[in-house]
N, C-alpha and C. Protein backbone atom coordinates (compact mmCIF):
# COMPACT_ATOMS: atom_id res chain seq x y z
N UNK A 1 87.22 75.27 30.68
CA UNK A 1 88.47 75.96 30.83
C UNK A 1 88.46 76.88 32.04
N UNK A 2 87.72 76.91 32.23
CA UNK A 2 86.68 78.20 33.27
C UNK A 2 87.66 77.60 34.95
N UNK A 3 86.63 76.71 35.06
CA UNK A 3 87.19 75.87 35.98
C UNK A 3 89.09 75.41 36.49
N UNK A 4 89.18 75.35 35.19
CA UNK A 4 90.83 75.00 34.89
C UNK A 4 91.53 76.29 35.43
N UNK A 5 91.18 77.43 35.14
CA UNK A 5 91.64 78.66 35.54
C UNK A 5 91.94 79.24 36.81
N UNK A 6 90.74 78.55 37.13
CA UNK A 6 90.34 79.09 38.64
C UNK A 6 91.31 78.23 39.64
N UNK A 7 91.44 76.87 39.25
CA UNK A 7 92.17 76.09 40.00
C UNK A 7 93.68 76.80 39.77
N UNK A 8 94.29 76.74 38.48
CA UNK A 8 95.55 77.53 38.13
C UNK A 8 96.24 79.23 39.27
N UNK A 9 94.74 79.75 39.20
CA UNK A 9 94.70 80.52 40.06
C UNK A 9 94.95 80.94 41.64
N UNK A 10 94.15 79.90 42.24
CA UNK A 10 93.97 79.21 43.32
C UNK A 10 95.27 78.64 43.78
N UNK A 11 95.44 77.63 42.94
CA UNK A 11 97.59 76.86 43.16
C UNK A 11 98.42 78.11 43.22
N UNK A 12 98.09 79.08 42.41
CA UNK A 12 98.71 80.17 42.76
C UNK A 12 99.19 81.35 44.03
N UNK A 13 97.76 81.50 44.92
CA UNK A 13 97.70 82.19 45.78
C UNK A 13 97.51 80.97 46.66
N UNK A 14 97.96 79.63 46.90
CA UNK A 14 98.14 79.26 47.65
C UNK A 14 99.61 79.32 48.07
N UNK A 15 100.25 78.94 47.09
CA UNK A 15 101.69 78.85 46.79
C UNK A 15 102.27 80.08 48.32
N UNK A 16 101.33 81.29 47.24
CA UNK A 16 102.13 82.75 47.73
C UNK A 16 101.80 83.05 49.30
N UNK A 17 100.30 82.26 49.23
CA UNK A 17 100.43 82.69 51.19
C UNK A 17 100.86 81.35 51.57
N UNK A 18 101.66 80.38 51.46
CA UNK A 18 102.33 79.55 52.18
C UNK A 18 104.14 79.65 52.03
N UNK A 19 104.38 80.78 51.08
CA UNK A 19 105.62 81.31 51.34
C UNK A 19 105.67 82.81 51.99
N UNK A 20 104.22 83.29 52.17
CA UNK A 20 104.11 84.54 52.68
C UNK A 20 104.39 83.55 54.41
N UNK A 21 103.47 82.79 54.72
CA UNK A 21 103.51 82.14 55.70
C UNK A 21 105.33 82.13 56.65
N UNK A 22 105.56 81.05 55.59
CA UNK A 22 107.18 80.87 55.63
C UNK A 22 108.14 82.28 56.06
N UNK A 23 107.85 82.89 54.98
CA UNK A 23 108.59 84.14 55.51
C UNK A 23 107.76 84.80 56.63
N UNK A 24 107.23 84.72 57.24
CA UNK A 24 106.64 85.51 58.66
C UNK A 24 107.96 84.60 59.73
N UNK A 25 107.38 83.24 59.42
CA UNK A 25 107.98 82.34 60.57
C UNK A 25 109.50 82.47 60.58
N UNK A 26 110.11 82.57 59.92
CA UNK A 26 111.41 82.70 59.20
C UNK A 26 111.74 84.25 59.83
N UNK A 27 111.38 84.92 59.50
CA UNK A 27 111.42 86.67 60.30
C UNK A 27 111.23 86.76 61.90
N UNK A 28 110.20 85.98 62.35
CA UNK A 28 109.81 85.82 63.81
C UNK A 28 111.02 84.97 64.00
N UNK A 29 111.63 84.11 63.68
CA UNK A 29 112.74 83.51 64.06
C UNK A 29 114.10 83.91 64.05
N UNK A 30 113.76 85.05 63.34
CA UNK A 30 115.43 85.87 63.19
C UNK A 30 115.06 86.98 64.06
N UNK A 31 114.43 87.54 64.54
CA UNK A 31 114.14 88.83 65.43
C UNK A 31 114.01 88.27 66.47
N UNK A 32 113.88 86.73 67.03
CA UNK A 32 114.42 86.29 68.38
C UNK A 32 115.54 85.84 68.73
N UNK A 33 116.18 85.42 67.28
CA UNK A 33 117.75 85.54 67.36
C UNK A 33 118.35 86.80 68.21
N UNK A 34 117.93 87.83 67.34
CA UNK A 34 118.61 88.65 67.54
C UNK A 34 118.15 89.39 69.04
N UNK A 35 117.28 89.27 69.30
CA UNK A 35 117.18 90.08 70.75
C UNK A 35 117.83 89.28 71.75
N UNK A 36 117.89 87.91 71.45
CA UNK A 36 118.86 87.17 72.66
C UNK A 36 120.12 87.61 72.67
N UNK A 37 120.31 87.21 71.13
CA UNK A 37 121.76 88.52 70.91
C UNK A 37 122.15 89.10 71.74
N UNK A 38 121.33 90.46 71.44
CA UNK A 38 120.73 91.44 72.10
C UNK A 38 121.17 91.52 73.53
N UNK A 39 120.13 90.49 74.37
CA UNK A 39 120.02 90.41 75.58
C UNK A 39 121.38 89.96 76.25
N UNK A 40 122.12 89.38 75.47
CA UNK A 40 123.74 88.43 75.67
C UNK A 40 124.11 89.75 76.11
N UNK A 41 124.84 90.58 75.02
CA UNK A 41 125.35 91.61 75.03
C UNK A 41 125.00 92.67 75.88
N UNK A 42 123.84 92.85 76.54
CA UNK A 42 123.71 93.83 77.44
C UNK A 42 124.12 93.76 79.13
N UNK A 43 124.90 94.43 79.63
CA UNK A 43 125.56 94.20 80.72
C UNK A 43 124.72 93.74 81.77
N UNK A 44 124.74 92.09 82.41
CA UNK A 44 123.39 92.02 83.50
C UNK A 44 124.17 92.48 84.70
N UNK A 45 125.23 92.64 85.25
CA UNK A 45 125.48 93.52 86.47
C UNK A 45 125.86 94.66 86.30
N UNK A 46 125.00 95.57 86.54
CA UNK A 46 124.95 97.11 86.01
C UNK A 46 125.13 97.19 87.42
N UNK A 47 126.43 98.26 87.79
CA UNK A 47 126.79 98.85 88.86
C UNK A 47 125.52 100.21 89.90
N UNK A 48 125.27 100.45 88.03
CA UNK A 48 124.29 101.65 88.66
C UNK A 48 123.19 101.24 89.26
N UNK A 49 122.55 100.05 88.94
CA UNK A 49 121.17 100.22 89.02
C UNK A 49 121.32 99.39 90.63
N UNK A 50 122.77 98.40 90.66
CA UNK A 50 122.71 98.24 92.17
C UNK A 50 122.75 99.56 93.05
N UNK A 51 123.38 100.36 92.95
CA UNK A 51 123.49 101.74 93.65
C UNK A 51 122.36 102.59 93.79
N UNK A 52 121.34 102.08 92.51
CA UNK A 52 120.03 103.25 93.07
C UNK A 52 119.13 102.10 93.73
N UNK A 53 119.77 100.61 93.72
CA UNK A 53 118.39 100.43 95.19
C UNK A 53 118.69 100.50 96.08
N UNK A 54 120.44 100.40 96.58
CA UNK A 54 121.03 100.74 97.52
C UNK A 54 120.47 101.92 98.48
N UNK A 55 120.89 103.26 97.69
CA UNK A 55 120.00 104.45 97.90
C UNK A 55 119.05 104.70 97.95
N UNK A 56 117.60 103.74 97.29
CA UNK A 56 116.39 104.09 97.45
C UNK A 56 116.06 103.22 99.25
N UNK A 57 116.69 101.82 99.46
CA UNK A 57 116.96 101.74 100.49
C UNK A 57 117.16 102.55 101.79
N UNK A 58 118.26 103.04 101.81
CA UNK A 58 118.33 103.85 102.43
C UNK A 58 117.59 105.31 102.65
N UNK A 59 116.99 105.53 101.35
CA UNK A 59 116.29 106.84 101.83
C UNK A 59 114.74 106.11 102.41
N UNK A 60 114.29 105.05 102.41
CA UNK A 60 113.30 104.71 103.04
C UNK A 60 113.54 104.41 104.77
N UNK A 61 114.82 103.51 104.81
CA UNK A 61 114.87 103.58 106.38
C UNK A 61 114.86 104.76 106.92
N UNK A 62 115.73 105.59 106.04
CA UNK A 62 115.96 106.96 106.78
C UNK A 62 114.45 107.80 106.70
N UNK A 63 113.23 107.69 106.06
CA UNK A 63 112.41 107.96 106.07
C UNK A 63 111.75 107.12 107.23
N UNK A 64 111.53 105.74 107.32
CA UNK A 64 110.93 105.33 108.72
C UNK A 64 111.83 105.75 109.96
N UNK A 65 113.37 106.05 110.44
CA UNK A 65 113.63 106.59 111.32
C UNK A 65 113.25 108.26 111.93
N UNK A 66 112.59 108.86 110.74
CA UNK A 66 112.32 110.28 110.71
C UNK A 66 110.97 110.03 111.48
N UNK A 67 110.34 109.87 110.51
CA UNK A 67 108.66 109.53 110.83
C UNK A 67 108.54 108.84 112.28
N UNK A 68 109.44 107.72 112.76
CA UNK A 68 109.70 106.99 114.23
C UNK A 68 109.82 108.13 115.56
N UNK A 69 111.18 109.05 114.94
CA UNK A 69 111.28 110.37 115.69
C UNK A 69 109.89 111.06 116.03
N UNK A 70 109.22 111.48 114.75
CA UNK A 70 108.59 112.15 114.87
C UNK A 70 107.46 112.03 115.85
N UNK A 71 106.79 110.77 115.65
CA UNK A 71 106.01 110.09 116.63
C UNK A 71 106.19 109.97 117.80
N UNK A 72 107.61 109.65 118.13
CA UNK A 72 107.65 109.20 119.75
C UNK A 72 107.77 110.67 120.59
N UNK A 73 108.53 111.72 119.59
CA UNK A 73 108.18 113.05 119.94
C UNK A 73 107.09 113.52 120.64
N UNK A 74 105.71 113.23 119.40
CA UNK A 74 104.73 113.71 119.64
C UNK A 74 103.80 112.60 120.71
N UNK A 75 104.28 111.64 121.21
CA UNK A 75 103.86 110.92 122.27
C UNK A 75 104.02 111.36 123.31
N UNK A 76 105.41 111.56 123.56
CA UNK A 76 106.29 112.55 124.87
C UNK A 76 106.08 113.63 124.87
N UNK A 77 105.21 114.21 124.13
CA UNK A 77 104.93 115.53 124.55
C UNK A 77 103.50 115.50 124.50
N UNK A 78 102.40 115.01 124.45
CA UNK A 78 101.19 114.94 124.80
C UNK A 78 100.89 113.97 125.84
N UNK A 79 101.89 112.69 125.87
CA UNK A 79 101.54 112.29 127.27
C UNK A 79 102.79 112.02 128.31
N UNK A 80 102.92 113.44 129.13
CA UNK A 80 104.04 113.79 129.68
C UNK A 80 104.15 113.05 130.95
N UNK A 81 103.37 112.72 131.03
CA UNK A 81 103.59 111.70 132.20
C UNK A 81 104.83 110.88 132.16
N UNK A 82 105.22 110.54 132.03
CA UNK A 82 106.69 109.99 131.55
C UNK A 82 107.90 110.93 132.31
N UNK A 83 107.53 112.38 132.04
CA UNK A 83 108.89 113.42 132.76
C UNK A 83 108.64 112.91 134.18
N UNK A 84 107.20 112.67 134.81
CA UNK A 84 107.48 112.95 136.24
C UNK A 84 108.02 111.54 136.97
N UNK A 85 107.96 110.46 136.20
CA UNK A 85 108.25 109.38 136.73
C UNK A 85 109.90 109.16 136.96
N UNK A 86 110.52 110.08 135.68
CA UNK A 86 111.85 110.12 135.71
C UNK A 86 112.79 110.71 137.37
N UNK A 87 113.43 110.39 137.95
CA UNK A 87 114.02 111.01 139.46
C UNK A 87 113.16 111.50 140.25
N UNK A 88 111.82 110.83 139.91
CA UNK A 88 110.59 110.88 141.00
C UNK A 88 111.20 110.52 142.70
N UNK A 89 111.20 111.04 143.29
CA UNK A 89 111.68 111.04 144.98
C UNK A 89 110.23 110.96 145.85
N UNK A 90 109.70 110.52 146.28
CA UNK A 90 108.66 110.61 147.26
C UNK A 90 109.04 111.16 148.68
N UNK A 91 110.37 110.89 149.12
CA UNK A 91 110.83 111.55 150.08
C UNK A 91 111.17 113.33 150.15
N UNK A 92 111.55 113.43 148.97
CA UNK A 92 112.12 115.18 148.93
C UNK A 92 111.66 115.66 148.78
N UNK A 93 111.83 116.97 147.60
CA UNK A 93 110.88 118.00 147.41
C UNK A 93 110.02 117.73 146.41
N UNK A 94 109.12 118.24 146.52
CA UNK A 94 107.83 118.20 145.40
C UNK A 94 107.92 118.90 143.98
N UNK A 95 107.69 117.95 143.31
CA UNK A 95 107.54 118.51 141.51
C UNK A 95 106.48 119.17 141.18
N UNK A 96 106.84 120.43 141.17
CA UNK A 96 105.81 121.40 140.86
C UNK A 96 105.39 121.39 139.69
N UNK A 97 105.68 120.56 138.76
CA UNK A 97 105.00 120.04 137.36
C UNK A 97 104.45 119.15 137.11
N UNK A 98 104.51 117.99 138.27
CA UNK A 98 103.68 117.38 138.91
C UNK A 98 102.99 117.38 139.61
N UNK A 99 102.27 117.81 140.10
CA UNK A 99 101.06 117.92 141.19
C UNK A 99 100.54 116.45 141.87
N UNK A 100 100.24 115.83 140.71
CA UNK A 100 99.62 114.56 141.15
C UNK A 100 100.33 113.32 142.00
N UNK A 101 101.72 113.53 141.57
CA UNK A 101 102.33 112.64 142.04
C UNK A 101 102.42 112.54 143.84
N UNK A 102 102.52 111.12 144.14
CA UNK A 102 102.28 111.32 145.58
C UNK A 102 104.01 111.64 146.61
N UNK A 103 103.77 112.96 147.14
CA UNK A 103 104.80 113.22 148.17
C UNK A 103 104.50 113.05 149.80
N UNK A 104 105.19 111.81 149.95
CA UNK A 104 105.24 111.44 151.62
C UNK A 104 106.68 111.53 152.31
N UNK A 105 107.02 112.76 152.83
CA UNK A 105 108.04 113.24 153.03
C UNK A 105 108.04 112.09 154.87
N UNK A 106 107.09 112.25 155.54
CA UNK A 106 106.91 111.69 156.75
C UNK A 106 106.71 109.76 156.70
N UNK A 107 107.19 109.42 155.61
CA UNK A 107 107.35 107.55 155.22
C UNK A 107 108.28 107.09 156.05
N UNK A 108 108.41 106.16 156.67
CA UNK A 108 109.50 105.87 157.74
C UNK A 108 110.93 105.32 156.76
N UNK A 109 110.57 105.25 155.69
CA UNK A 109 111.88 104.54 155.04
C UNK A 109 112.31 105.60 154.37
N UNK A 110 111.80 107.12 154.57
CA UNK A 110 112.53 108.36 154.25
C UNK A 110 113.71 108.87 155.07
N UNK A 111 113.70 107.95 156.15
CA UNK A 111 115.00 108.64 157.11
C UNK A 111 116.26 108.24 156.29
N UNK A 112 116.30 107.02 155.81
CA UNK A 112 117.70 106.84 155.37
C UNK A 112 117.89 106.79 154.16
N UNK A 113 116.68 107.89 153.39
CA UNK A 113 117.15 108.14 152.14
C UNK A 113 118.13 109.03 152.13
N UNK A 114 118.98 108.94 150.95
CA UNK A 114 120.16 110.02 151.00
C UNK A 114 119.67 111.31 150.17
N UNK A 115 118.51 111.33 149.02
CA UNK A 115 118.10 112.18 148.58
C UNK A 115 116.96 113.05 148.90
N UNK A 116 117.13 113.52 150.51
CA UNK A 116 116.36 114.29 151.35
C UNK A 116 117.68 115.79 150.92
């Protein structure tokens, strides 16, 4: 009888974890219902969230045009060489902030410069 029991038993808690089973799969299948649901219903063109990459956009270019400034700044002003080349005259008067630059006031093609 022993035996008989155990099997009785056994058919039993099989039963219950193959409807415990059932109902998992059955639950996992209704909670993906519903988040598609879910997902249906939730607005996919959200105005806002185009507008904050819009703006995060823009505050990055406007961050590489800053940082661009900043640099070419600090280029032009450590290597100034650049000012003296600007309305450099070799014929006229000498750039006294230039020193180096070469002034040949006595060049024969200084006669008919107009910026003597």
């Amino acid at each position: 009888m022993s035996q008989y029991d155990n099997m009785l038993i056994y058919q039993y808690y099989e039963q219950a974890l193959e409807d415990i089973a059932n109902g998992v799969t059955r639950m996992d299948r209704t909670i993906a219902e519903i988040r598609s649901e879910m997902m249906t219903l939730i607005p996919q063109e959200d105005i806002n969230t185009k507008w904050q990459a819009v703006i995060r956009r823009l505050e990055l270019l406007s961050l590489v045009f800053y940082v661009s400034v900043l640099f070419t700044t600090m280029y032009l002003f450590f290597y100034h060489d650049w000012y003296c080349a600007i309305g450099h005259n070799p014929c006229g008067q000498s750039n006294l902030k230039c020193p180096w630059m070469a002034h040949t006031p006595d060049d024969p093609h200084c006669e008919h410069n107009s910026y003597n």
